[in-house]
N, C-alpha and C. Protein backbone atom coordinates (compact mmCIF):
# COMPACT_ATOMS: atom_id res chain seq x y z
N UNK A 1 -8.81 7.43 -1.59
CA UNK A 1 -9.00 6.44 -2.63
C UNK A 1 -7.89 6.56 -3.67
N UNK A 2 -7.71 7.83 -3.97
CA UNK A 2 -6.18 8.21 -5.18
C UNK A 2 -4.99 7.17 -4.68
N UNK A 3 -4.96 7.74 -3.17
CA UNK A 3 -3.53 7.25 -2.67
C UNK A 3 -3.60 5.08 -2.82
N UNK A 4 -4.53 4.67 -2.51
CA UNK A 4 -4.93 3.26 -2.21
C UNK A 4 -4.72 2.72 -3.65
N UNK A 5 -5.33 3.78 -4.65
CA UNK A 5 -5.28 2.93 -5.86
C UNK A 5 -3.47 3.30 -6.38
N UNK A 6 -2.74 4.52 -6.30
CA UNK A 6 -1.75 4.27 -6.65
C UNK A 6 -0.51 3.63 -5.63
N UNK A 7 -1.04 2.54 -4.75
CA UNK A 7 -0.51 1.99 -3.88
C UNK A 7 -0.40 0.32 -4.24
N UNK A 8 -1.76 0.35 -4.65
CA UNK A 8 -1.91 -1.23 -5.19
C UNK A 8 -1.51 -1.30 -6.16
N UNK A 9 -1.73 -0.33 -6.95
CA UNK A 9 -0.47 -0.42 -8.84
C UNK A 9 0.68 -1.12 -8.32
N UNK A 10 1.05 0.22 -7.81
CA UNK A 10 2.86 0.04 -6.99
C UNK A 10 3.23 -1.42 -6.86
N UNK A 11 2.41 -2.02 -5.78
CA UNK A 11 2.40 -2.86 -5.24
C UNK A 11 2.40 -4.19 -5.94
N UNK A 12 1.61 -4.27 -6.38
CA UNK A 12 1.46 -5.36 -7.25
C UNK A 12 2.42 -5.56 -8.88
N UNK A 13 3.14 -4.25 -9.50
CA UNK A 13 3.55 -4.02 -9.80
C UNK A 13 5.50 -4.15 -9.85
N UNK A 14 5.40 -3.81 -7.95
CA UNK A 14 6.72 -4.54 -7.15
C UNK A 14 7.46 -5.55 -7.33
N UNK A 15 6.24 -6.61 -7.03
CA UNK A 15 6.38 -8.13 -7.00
C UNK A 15 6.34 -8.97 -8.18
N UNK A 16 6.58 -8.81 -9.19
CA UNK A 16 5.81 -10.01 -10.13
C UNK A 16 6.26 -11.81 -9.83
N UNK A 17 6.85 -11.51 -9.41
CA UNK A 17 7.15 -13.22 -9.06
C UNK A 17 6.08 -13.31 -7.86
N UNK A 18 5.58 -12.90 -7.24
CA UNK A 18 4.62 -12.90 -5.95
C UNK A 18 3.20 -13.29 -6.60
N UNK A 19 2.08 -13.93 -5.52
CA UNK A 19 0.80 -14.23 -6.41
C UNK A 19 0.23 -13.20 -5.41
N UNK A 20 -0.49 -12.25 -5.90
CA UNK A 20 -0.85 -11.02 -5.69
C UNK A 20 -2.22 -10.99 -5.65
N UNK A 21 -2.74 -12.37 -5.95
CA UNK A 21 -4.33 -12.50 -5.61
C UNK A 21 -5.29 -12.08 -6.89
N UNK A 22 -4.33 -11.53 -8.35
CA UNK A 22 -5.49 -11.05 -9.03
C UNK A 22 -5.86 -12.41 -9.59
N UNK A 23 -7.08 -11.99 -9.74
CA UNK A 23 -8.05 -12.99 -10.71
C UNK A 23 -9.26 -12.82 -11.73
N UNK A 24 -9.79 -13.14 -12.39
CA UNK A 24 -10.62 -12.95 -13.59
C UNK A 24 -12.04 -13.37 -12.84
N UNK A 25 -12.98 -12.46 -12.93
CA UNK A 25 -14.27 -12.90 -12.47
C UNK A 25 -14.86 -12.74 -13.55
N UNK A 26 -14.54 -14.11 -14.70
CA UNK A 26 -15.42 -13.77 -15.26
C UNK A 26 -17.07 -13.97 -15.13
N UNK A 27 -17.30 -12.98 -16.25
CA UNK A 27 -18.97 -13.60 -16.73
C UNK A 27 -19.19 -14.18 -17.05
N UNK A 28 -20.87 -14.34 -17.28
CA UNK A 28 -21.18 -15.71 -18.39
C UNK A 28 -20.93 -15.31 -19.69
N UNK A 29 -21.15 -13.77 -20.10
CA UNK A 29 -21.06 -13.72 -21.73
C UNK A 29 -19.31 -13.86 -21.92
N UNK A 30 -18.12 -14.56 -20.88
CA UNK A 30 -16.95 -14.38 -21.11
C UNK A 30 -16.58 -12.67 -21.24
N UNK A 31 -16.81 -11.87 -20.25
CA UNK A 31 -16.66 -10.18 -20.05
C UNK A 31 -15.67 -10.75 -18.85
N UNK A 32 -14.24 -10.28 -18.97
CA UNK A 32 -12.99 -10.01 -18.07
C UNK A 32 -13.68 -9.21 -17.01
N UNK A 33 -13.52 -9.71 -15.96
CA UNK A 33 -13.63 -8.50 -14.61
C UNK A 33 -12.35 -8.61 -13.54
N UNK A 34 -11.00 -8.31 -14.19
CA UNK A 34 -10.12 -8.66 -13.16
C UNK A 34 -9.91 -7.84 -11.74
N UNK A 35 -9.65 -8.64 -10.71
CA UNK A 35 -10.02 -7.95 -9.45
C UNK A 35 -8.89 -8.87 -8.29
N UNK A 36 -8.84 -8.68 -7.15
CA UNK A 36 -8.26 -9.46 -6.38
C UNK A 36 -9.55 -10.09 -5.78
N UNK A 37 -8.44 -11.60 -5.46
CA UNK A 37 -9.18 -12.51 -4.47
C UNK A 37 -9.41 -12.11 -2.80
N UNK A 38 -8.44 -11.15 -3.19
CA UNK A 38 -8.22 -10.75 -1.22
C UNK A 38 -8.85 -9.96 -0.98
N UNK A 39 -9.51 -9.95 0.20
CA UNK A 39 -9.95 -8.78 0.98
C UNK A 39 -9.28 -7.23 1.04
N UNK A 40 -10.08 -6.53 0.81
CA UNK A 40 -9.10 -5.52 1.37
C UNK A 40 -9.51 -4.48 2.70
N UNK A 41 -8.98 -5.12 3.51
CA UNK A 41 -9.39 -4.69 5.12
C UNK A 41 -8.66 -3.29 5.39
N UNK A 42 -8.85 -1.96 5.14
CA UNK A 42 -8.64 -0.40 5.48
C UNK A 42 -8.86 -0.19 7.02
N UNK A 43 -7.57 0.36 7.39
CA UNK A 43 -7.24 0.26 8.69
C UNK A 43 -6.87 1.97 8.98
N UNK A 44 -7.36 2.91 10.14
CA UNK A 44 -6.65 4.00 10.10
C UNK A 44 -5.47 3.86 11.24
N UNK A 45 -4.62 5.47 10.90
CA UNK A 45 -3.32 5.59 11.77
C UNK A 45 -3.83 7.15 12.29
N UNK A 46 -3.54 7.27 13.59
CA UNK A 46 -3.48 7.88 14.53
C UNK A 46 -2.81 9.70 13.70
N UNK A 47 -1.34 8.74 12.67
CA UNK A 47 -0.54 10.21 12.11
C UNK A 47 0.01 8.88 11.45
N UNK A 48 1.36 9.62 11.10
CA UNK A 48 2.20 9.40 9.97
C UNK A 48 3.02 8.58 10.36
N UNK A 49 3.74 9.02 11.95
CA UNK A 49 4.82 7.90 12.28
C UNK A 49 4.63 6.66 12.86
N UNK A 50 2.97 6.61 12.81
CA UNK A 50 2.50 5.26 12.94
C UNK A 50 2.42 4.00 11.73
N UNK A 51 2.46 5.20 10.43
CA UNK A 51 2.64 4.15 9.56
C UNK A 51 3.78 3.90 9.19
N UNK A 52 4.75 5.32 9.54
CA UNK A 52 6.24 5.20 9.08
C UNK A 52 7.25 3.66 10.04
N UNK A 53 6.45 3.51 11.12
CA UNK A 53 6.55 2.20 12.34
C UNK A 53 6.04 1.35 11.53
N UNK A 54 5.18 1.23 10.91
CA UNK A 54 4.36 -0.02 10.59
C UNK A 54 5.85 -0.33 9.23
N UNK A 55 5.92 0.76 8.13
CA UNK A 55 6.69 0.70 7.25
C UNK A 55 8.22 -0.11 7.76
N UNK A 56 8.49 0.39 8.48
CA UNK A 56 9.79 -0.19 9.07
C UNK A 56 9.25 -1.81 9.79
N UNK A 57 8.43 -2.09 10.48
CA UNK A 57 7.86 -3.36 10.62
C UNK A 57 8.12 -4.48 9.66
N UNK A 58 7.34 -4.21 7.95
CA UNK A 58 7.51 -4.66 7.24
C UNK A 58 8.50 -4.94 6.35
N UNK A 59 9.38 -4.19 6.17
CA UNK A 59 10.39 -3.77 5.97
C UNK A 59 11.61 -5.15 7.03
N UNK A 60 11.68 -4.91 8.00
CA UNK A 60 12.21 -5.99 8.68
C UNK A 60 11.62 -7.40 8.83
N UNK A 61 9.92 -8.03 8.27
CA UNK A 61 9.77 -9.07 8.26
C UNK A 61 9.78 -9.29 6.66
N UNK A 62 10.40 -8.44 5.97
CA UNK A 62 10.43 -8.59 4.49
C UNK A 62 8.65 -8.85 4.39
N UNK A 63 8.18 -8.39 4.67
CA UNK A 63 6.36 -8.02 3.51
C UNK A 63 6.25 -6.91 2.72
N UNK A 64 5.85 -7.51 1.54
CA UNK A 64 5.79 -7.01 0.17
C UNK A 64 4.95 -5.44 0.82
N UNK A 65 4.96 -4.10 0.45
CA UNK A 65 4.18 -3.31 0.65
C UNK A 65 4.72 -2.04 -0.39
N UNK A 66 3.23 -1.06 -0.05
CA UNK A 66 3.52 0.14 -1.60
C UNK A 66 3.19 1.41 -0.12
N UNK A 67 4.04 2.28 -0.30
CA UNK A 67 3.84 3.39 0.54
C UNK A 67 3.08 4.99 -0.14
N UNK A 68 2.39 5.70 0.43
CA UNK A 68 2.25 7.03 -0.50
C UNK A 68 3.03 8.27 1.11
N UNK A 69 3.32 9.06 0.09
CA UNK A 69 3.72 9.95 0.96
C UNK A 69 3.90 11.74 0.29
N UNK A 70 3.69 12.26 0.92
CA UNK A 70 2.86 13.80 0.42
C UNK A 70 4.14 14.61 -0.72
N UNK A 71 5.09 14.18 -0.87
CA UNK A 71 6.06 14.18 -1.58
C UNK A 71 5.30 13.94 -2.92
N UNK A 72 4.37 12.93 -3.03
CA UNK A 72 3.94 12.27 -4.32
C UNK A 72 2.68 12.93 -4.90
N UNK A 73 2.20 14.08 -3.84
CA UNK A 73 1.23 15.03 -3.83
C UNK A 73 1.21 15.98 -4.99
N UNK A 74 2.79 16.35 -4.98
CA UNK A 74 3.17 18.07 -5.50
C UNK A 74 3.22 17.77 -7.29
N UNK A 75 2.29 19.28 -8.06
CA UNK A 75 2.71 19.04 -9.21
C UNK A 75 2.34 17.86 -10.22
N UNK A 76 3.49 17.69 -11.46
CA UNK A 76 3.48 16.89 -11.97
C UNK A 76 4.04 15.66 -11.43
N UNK A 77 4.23 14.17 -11.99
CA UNK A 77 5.16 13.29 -11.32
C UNK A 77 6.55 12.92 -11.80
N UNK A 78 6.85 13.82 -12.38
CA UNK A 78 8.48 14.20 -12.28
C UNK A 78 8.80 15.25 -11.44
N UNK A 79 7.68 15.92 -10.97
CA UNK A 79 8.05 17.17 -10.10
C UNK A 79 7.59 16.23 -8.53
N UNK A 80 7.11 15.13 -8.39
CA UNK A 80 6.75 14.40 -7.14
C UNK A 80 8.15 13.43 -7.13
N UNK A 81 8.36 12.97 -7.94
CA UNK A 81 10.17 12.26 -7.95
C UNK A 81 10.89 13.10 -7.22
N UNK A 82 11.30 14.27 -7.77
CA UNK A 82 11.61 14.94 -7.50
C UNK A 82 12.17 15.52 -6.10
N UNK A 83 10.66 15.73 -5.15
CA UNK A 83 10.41 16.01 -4.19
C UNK A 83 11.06 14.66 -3.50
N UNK A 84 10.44 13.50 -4.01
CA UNK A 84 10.74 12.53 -2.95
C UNK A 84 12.82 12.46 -2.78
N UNK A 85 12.84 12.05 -4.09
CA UNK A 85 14.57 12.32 -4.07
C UNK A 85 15.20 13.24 -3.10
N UNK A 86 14.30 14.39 -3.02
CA UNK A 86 15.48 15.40 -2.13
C UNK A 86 14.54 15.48 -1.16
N UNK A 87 14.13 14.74 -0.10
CA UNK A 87 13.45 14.36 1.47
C UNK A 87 13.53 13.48 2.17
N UNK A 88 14.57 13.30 3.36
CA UNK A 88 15.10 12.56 3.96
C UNK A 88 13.59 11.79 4.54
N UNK A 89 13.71 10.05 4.40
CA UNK A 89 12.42 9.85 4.87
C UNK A 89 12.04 10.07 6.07
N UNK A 90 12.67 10.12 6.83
CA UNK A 90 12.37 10.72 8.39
C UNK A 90 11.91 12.17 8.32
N UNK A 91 11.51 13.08 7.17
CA UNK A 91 10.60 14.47 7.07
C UNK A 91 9.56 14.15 5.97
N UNK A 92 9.28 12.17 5.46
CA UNK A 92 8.47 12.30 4.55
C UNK A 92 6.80 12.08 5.91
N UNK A 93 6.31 12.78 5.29
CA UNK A 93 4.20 12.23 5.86
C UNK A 93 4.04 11.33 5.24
N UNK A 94 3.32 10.62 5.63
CA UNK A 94 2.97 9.30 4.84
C UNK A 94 1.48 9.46 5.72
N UNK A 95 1.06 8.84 4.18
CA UNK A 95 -0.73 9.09 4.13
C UNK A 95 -1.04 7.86 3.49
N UNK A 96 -0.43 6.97 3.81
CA UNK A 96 -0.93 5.48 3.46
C UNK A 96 -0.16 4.52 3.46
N UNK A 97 -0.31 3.15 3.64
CA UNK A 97 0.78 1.87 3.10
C UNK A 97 -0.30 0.88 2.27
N UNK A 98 -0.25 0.05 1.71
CA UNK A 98 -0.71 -0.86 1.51
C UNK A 98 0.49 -2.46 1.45
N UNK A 99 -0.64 -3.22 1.86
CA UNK A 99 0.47 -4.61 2.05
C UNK A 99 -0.61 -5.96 1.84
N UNK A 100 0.42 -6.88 1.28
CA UNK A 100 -0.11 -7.98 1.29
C UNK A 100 0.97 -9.27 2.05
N UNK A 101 0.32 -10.04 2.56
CA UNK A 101 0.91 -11.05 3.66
C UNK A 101 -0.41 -11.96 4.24
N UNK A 102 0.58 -12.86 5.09
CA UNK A 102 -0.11 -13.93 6.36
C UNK A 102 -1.01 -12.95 7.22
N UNK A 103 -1.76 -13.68 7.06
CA UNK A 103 -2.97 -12.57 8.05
C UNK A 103 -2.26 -12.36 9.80
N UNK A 104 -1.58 -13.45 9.95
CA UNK A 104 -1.13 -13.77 11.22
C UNK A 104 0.21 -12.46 11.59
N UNK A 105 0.76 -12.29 10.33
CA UNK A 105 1.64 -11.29 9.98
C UNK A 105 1.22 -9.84 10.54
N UNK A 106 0.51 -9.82 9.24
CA UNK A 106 -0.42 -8.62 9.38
C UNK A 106 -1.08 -8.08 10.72
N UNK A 107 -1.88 -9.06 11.24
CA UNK A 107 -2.45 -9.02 12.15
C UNK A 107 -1.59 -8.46 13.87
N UNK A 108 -0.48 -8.62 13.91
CA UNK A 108 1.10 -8.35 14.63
C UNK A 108 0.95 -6.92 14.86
N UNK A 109 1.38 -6.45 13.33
CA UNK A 109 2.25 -5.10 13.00
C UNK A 109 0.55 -4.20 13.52
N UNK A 110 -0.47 -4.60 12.49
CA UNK A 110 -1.28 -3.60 13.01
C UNK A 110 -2.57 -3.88 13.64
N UNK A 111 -1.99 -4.30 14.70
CA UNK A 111 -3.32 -4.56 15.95
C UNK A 111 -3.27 -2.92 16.65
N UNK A 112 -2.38 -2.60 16.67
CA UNK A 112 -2.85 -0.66 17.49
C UNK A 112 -3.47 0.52 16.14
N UNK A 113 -3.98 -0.36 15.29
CA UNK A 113 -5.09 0.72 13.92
C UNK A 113 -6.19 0.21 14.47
N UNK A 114 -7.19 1.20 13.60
CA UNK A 114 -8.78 1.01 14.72
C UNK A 114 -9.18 0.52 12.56
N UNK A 115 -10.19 0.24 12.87
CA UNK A 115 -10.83 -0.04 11.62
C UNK A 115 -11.16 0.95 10.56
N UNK A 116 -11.46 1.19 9.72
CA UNK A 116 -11.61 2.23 8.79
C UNK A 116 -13.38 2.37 8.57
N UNK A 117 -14.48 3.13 9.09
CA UNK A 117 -15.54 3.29 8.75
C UNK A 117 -16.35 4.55 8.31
């Protein structure tokens, strides 16, 4: 859940010219509940270089996405900069992606993830 929520910051954060789906649910007494419109469908990976595949996927159809990777684990987060700066990504783990896109997109890159339950 740590990694997902500092994925969707990232993420949404990335893009600002992008519509990212948030929206205001509000109440009746007018109480802000901002949230996304989108689903968020949690998918698992087998390991790491399944998502580091998926990463490169997106990456080549240009889709917006936020990665975590165990680099971002260590310490403080100047001491997780840090780490990431000096780790060639081909020795980073990656323990998550998050993405937003065409379902049709999506649906491509990760049809070999099983569902998340």
């Amino acid at each position: 859940m740590n990694a997902l929520a500092h994925m969707t910051v990232g993420l949404t954060n990335s893009y600002p010219d992008q519509d990212m789906g948030v929206i205001n649910y509000k109440d009746k007494d007018g109480g802000a509940h901002m949230a996304s419109k989108f689903p968020y469908i949690i998918l698992r990976a087998d390991n790491s270089n399944k998502i580091r595949t998926l990463r490169n996927g997106l990456i080549e159809k240009r889709i917006p996405f936020a990665s975590f990777t165990s680099a971002m684990t260590v310490g403080s987060w100047e001491e997780q900069v840090a780490a990431s700066e000096s780790t060639p990504e081909a020795e980073l783990e990656y323990y998550g992606i998050c993405m937003l896109g065409e379902r049709s997109d999506l649906d491509e890159l990760t049809k070999k993830f099983s569902l998340w339950i």
